[in-house]
C-alpha atoms as a PDB file:
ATOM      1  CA  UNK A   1      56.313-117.627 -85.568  1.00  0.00           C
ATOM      2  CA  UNK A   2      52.938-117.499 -85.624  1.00  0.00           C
ATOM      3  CA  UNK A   3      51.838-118.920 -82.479  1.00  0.00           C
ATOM      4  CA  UNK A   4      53.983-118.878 -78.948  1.00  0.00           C
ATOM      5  CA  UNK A   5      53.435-121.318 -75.768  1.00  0.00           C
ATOM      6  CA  UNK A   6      54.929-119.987 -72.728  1.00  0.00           C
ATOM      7  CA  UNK A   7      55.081-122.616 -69.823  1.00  0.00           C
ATOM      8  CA  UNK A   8      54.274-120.641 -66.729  1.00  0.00           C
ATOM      9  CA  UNK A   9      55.382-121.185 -63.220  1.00  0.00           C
ATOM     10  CA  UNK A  10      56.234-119.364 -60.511  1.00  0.00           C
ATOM     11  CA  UNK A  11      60.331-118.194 -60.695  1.00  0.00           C
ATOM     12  CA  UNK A  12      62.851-115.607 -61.190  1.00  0.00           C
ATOM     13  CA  UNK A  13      62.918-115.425 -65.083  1.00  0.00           C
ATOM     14  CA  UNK A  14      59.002-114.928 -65.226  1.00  0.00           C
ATOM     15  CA  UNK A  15      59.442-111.172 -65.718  1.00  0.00           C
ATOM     16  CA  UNK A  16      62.034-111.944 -68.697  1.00  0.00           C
ATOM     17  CA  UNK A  17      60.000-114.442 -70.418  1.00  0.00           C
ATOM     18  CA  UNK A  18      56.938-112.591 -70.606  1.00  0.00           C
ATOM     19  CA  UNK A  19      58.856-109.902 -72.106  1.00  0.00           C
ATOM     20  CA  UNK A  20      61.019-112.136 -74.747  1.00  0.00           C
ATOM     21  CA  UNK A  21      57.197-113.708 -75.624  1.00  0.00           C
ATOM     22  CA  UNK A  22      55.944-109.678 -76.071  1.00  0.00           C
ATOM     23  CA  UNK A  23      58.912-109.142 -78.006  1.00  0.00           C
ATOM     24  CA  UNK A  24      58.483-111.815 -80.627  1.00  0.00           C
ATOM     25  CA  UNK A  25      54.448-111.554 -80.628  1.00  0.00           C
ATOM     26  CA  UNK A  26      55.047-107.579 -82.011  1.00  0.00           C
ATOM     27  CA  UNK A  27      57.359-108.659 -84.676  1.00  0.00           C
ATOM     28  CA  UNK A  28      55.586-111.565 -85.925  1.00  0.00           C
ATOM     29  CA  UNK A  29      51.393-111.193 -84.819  1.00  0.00           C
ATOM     30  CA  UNK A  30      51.401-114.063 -82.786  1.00  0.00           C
ATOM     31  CA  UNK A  31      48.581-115.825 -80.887  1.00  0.00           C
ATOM     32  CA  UNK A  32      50.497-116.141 -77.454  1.00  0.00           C
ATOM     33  CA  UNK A  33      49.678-119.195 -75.125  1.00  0.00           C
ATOM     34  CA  UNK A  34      50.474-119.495 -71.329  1.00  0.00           C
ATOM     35  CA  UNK A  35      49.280-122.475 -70.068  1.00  0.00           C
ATOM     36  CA  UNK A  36      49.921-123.775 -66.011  1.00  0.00           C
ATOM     37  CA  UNK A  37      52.645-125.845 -64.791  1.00  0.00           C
ATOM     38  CA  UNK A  38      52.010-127.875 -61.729  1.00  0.00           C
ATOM     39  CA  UNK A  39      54.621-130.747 -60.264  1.00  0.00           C
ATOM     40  CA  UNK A  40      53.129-134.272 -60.700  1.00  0.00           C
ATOM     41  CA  UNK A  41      52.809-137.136 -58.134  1.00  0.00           C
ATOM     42  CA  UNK A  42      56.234-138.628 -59.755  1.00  0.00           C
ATOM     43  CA  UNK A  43      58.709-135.108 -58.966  1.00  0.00           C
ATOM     44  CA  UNK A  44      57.312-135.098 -55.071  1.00  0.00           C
ATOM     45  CA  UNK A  45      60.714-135.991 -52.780  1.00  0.00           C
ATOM     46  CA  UNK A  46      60.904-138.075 -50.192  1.00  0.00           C
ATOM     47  CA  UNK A  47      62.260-136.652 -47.772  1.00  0.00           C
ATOM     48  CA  UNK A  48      62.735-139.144 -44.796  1.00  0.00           C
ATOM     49  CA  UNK A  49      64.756-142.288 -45.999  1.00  0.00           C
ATOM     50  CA  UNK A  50      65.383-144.070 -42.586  1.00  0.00           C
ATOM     51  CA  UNK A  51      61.585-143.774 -41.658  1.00  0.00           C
ATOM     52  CA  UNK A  52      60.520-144.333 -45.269  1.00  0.00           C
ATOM     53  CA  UNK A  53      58.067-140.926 -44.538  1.00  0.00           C
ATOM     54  CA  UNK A  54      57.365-139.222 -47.547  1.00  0.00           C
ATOM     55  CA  UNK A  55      56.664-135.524 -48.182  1.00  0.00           C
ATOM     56  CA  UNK A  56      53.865-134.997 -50.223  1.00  0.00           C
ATOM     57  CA  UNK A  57      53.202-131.110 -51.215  1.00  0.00           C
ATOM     58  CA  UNK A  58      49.610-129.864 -50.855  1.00  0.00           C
ATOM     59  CA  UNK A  59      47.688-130.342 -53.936  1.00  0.00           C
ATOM     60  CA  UNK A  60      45.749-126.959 -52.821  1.00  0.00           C
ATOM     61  CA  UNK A  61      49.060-124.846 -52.613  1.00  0.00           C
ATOM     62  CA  UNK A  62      49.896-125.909 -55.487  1.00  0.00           C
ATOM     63  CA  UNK A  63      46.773-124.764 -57.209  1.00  0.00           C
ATOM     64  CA  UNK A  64      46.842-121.871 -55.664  1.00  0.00           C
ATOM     65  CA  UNK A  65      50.698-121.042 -57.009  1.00  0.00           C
ATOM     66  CA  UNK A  66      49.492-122.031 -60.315  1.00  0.00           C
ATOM     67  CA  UNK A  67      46.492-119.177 -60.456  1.00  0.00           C
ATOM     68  CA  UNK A  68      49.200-117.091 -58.600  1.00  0.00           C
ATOM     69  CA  UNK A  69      51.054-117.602 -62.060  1.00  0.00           C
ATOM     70  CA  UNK A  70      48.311-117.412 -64.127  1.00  0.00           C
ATOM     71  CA  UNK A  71      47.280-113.927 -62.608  1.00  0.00           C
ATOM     72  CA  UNK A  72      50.968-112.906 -63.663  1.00  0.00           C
ATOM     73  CA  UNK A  73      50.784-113.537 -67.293  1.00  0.00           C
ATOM     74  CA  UNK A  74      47.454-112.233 -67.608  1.00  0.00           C
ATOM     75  CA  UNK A  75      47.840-108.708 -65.507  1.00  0.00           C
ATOM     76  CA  UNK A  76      51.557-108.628 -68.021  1.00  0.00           C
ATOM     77  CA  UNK A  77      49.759-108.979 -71.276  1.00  0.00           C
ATOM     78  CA  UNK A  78      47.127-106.783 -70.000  1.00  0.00           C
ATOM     79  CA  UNK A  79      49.648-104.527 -69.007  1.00  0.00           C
ATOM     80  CA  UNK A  80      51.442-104.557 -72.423  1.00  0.00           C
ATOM     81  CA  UNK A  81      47.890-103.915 -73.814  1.00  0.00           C
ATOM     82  CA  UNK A  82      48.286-107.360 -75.968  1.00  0.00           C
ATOM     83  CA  UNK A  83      44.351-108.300 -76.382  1.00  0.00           C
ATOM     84  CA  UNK A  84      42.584-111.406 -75.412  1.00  0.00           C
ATOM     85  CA  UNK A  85      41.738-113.888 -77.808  1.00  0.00           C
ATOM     86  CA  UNK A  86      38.859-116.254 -76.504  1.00  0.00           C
ATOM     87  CA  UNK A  87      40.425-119.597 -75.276  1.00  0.00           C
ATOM     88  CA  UNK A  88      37.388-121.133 -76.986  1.00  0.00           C
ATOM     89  CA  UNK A  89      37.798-118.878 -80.215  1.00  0.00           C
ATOM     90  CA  UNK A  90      38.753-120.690 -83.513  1.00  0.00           C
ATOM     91  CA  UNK A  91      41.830-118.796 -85.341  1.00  0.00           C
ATOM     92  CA  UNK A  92      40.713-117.900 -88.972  1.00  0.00           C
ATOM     93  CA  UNK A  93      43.076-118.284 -91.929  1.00  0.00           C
ATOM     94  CA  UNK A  94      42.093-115.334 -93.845  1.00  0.00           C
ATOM     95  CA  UNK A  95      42.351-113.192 -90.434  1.00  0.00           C
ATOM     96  CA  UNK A  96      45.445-114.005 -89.330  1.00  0.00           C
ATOM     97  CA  UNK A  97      47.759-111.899 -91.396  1.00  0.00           C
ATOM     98  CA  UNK A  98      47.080-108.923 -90.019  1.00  0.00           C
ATOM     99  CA  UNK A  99      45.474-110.123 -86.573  1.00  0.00           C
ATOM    100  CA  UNK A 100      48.516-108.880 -84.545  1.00  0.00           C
ATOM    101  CA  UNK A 101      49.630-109.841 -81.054  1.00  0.00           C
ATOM    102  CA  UNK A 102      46.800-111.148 -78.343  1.00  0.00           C
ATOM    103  CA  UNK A 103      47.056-113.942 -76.204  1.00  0.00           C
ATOM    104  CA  UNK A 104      44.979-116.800 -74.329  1.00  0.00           C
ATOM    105  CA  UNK A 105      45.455-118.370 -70.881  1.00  0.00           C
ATOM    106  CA  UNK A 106      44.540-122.529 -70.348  1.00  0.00           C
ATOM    107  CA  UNK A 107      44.955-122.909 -67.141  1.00  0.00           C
ATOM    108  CA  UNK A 108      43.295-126.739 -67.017  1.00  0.00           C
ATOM    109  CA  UNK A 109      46.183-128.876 -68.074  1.00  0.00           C
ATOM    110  CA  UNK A 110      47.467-132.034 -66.054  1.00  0.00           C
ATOM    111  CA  UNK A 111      50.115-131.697 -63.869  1.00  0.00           C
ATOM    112  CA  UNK A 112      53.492-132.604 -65.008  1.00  0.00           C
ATOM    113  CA  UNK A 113      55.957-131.936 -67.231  1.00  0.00           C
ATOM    114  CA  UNK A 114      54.964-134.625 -69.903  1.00  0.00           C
ATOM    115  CA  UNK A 115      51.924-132.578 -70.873  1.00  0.00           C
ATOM    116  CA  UNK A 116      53.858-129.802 -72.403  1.00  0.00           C
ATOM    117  CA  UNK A 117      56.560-131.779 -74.497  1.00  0.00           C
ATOM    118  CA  UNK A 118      53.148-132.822 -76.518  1.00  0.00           C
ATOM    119  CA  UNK A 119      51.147-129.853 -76.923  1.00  0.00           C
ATOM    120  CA  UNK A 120      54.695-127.860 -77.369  1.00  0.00           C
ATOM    121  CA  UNK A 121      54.563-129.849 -80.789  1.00  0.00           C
ATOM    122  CA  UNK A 122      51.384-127.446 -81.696  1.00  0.00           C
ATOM    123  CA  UNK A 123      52.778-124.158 -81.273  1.00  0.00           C
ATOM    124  CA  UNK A 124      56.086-122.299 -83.904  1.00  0.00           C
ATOM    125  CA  UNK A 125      57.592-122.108 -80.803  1.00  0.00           C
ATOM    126  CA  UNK A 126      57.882-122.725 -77.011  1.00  0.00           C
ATOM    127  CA  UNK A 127      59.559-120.326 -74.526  1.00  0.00           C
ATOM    128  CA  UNK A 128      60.835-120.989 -71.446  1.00  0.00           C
ATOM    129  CA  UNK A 129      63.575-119.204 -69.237  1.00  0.00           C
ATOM    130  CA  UNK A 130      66.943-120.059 -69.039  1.00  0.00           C
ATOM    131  CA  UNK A 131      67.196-123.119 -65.982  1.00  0.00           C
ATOM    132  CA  UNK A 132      68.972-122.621 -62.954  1.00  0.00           C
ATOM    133  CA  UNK A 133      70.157-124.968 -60.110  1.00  0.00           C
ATOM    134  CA  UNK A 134      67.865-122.546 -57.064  1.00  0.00           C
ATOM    135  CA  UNK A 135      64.833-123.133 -56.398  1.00  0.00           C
ATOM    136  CA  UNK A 136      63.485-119.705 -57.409  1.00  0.00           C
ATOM    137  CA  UNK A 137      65.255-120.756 -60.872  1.00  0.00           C
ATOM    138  CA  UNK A 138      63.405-122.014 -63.959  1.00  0.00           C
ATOM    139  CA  UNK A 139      63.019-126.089 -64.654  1.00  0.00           C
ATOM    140  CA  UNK A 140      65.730-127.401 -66.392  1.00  0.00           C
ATOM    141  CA  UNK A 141      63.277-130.380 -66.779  1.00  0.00           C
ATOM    142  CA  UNK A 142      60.656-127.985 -68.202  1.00  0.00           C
ATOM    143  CA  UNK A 143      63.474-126.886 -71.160  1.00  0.00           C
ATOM    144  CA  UNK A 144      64.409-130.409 -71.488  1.00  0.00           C
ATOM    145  CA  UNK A 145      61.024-131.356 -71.570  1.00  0.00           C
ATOM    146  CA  UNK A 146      60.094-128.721 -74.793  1.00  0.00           C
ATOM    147  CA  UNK A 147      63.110-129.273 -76.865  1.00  0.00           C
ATOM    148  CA  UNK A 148      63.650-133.309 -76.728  1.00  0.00           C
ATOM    149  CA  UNK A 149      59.625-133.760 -77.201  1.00  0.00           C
ATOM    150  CA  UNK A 150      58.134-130.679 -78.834  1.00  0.00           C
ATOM    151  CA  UNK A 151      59.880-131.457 -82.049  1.00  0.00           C
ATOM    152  CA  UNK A 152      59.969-127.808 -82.122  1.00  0.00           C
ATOM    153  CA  UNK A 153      62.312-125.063 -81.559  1.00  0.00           C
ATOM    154  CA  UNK A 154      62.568-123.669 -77.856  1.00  0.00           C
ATOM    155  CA  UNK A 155      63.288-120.135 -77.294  1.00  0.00           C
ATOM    156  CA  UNK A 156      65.562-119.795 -74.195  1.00  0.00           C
ATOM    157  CA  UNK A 157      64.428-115.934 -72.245  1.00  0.00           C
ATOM    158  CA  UNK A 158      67.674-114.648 -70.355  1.00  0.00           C
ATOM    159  CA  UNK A 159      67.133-113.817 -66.970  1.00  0.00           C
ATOM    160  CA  UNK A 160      67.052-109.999 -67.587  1.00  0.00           C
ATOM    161  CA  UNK A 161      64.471-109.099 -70.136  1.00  0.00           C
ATOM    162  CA  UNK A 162      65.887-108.013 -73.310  1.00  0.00           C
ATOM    163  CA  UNK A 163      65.157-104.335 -75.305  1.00  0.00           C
ATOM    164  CA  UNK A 164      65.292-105.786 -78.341  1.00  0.00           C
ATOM    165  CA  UNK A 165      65.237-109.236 -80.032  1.00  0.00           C
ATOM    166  CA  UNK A 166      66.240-110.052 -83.503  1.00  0.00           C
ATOM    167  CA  UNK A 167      67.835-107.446 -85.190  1.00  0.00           C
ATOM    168  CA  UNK A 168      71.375-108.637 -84.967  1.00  0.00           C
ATOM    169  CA  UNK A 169      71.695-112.091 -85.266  1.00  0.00           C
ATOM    170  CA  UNK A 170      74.214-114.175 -84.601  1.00  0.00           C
ATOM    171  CA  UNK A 171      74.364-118.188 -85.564  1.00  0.00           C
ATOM    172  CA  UNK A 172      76.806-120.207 -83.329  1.00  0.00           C
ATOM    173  CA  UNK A 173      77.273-122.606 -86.355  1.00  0.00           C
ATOM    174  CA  UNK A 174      79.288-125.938 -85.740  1.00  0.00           C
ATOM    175  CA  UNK A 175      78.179-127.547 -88.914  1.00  0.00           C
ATOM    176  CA  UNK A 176      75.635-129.568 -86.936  1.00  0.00           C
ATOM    177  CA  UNK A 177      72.487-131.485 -88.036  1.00  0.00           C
ATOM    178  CA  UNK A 178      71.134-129.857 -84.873  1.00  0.00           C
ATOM    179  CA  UNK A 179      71.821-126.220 -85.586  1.00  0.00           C
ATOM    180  CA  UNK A 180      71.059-126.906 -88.965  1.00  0.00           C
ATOM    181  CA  UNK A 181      67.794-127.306 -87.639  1.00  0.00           C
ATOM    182  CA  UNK A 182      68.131-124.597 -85.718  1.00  0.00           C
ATOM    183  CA  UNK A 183      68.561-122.420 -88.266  1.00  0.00           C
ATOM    184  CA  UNK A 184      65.690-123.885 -90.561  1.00  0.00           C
ATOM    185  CA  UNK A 185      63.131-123.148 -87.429  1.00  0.00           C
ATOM    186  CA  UNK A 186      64.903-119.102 -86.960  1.00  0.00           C
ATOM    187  CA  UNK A 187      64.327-118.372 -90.902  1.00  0.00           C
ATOM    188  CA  UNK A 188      61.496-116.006 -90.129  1.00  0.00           C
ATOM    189  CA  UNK A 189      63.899-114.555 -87.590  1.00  0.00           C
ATOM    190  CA  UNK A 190      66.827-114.314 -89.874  1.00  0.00           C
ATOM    191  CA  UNK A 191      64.492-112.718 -92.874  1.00  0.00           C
ATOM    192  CA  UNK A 192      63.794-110.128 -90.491  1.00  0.00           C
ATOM    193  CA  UNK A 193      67.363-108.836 -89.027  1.00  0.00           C
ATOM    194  CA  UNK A 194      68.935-106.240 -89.848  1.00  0.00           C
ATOM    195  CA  UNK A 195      72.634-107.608 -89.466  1.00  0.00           C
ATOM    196  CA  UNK A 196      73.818-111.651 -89.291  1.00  0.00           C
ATOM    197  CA  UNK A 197      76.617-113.534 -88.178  1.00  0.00           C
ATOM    198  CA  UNK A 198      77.333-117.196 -89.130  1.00  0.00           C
ATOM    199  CA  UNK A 199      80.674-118.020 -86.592  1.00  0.00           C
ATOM    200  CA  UNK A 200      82.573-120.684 -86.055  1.00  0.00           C
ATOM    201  CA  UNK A 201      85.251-121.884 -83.338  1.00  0.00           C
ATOM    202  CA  UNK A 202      87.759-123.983 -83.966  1.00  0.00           C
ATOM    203  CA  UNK A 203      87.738-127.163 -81.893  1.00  0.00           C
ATOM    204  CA  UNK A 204      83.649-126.693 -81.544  1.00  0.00           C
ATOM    205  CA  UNK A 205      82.737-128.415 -84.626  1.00  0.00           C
ATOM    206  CA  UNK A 206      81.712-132.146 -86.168  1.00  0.00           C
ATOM    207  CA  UNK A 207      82.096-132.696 -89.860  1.00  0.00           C
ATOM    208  CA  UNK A 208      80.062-130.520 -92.097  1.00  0.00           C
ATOM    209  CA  UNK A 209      79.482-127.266 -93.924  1.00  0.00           C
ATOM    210  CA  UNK A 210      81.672-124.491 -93.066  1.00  0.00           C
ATOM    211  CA  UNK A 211      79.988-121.143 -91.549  1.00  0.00           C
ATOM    212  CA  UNK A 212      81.160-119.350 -94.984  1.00  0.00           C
ATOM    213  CA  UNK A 213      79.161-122.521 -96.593  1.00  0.00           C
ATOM    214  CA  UNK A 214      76.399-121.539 -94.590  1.00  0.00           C
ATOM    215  CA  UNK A 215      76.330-117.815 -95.349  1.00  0.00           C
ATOM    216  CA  UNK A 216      76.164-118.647 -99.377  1.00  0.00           C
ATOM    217  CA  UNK A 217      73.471-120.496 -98.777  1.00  0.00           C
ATOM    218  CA  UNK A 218      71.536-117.817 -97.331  1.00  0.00           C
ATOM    219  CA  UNK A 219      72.533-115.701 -99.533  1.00  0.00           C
ATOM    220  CA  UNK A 220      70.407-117.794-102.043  1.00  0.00           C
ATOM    221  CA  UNK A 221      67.523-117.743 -99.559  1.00  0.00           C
ATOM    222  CA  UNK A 222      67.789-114.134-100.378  1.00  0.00           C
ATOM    223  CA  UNK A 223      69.534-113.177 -96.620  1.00  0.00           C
ATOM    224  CA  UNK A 224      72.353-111.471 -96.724  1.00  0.00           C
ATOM    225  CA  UNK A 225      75.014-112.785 -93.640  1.00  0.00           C
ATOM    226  CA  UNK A 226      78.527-112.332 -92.894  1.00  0.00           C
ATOM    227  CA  UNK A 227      80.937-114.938 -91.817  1.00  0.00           C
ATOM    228  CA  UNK A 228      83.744-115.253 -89.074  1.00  0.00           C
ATOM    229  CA  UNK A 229      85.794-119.102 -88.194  1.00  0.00           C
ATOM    230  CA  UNK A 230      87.697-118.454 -85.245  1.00  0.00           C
ATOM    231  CA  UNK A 231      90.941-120.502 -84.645  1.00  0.00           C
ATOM    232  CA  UNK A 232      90.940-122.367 -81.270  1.00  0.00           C
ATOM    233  CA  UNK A 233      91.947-119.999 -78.060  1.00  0.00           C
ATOM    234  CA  UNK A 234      92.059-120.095 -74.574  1.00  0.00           C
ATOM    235  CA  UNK A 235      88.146-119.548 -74.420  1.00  0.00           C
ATOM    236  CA  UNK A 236      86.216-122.537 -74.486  1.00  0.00           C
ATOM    237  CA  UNK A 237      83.457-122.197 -77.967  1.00  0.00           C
ATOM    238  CA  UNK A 238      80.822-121.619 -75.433  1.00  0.00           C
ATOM    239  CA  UNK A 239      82.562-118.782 -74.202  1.00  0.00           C
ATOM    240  CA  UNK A 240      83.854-117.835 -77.428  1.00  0.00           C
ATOM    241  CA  UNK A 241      80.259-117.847 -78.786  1.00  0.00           C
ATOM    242  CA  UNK A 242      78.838-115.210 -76.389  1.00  0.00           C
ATOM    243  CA  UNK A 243      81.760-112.872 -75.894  1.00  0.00           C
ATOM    244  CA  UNK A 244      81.610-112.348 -79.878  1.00  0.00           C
ATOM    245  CA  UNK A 245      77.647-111.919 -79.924  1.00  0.00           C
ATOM    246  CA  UNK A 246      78.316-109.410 -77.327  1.00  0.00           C
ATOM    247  CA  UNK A 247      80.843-107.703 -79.815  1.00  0.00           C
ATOM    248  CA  UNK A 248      78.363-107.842 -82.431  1.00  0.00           C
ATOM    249  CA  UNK A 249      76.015-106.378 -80.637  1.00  0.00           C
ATOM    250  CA  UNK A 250      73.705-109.517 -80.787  1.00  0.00           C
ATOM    251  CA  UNK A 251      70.784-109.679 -79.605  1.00  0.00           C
ATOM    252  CA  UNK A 252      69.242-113.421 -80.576  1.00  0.00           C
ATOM    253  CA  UNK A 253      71.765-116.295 -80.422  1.00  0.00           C
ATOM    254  CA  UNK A 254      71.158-119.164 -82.637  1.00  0.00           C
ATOM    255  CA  UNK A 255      72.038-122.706 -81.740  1.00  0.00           C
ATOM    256  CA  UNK A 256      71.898-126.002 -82.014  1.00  0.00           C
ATOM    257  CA  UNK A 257      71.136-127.910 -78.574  1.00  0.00           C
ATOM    258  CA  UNK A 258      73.068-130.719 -77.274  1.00  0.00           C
ATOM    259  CA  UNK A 259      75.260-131.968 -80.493  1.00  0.00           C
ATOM    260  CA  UNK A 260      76.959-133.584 -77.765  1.00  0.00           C
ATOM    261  CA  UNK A 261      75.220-135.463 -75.551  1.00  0.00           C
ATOM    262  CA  UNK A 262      73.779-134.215 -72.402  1.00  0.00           C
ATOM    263  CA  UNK A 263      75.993-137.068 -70.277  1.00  0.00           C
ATOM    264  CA  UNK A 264      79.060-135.997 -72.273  1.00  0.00           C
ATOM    265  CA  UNK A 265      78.192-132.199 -71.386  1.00  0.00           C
ATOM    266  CA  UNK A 266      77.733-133.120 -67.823  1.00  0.00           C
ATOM    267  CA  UNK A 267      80.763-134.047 -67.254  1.00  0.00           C
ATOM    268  CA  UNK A 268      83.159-132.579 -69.419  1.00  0.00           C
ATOM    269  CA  UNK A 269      81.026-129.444 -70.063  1.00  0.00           C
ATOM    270  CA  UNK A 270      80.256-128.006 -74.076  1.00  0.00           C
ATOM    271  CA  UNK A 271      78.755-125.147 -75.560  1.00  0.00           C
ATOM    272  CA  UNK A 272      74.880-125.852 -74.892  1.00  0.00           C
ATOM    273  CA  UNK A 273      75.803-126.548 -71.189  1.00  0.00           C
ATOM    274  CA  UNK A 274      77.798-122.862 -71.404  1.00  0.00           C
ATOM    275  CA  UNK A 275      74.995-121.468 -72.664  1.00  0.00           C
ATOM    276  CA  UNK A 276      72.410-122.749 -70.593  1.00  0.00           C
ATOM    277  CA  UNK A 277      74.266-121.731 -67.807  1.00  0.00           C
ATOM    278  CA  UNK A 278      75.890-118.328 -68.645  1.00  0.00           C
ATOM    279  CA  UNK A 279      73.292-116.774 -71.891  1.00  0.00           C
ATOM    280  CA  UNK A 280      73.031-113.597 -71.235  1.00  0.00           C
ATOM    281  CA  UNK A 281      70.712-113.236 -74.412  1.00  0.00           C
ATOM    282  CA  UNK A 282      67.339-114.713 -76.058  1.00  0.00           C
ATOM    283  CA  UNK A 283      68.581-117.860 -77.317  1.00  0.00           C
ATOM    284  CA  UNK A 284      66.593-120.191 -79.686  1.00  0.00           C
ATOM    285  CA  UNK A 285      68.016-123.810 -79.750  1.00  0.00           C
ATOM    286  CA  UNK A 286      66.363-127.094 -81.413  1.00  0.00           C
ATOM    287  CA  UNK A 287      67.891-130.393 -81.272  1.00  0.00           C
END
């Protein structure tokens, strides 16, 4: 987790993602990233369908919110005294062991979404805070955007900044080719914690390895994790899932994003859709 790109815009969570992206730069020495977000041509609304009139935001506003959020992630790192690496400045192999946190701010990106889901593919991981439906809420389209293009893992900030972030882990296993993944991209996590989890809920899994199968092989990676499958209850596995990382005290979730697909969730609702809505946590999903 070497390197970190944190999609900024102006929104609620902006606080909390910061922090998670602090959090995971002290463990791991990362080079931290913040780049602008600005809406493209394509996501302005019309907004008048009788007179065919069509609202067009100003391109200067939105500049101007995008240093806005650019100001914000500088002044935090500054804040956090996290130093700045030169946006221009090559990283060196042999340096980067011991390097520790700093960060750099690229601020001249094109506007859109589609940008990120290709440079997320450069970075160990993208974070981006949990999506809401206000308008003060973080893009679901931005999360979307990182985890079905970045070919990465995404990191998912709650809305209230966590103290801590990967010492008790817990895997939301479902025996999944996506948490599988999931799991693959956390190993540096997982090496790191001081307790693990592998669960499972009945009802909230496809065919595949069981979470004690899981747990022996880990054990062979040299990480040590305990096991839990839960029979099926009144409490949905998404719900399941985070009132048992509370118990554990948990404070990373790992999962698997959208084994189900995203229509299917829609409608009849799943465990990524629980999460996204209701994490309370850092959560890092890949699909």
């Amino acid at each position: 987790m070497k390197t970190l790109l944190v999609p900024v815009a102006l929104h609620d969570a902006l606080p909390s993602v910061f922090e998670t992206t602090r959090l995971v730069a002290q463990r791991f020495g990362s080079l931290i990233e913040g780049v602008s977000l600005r809406p493209a041509l394509a996501e302005y609304v019309p907004v008048d369908m009788v007179g065919g009139m069509t609202w067009l935001r100003d391109e200067e506003a939105d500049r101007a919110e995008a240093e806005e959020a650019g100001g914000r992630f500088i002044a935090f790192m500054d804040r956090a005294g996290i130093p700045r690496h030169a946006r221009d400045g090559l990283c060196v192999p042999e340096n980067v062991a011991g390097a520790g946190p700093r960060y750099r701010w690229r601020q001249d990106v094109p506007a859109g979404d589609g940008f990120l889901g290709q440079y997320a593919r450069l970075f160990s991981m993208t974070v981006v805070g949990r999506p809401g439906s206000q308008d003060t809420s973080p893009s679901m389209a931005t999360f979307e955007t990182a985890l079905f293009e970045g070919g990465r893992p995404i990191l998912l900030a709650p809305p209230t900044a966590p103290a801590e972030l990967g010492r008790a882990i817990v895997i939301a296993w479902n025996g999944s080719t996506e948490t599988a993944r999931a799991v693959a991209f956390a190993m540096p996590f997982l090496r790191a914690a001081e307790r693990i989890l592998v669960l499972s809920v009945e009802g909230g899994t496809v065919p595949g390895p069981s979470a004690e199968d899981l747990a022996r092989a880990l054990a062979c990676e040299g990480i040590a994790a305990g096991h839990k499958a839960l029979p099926a209850g009144r409490r949905t596995p998404g719900e399941t899932f985070l009132a048992e990382a509370r118990d554990f005290g948990c404070d990373l979730l790992i999962k698997g994003a959208y084994t189900q697909s995203r229509l299917r969730q829609m409608i009849f609702g799943g465990p990524t859709s629980h999460l996204l809505a209701h994490a309370d946590l850092p959560v890092l999903m890949a699909h």
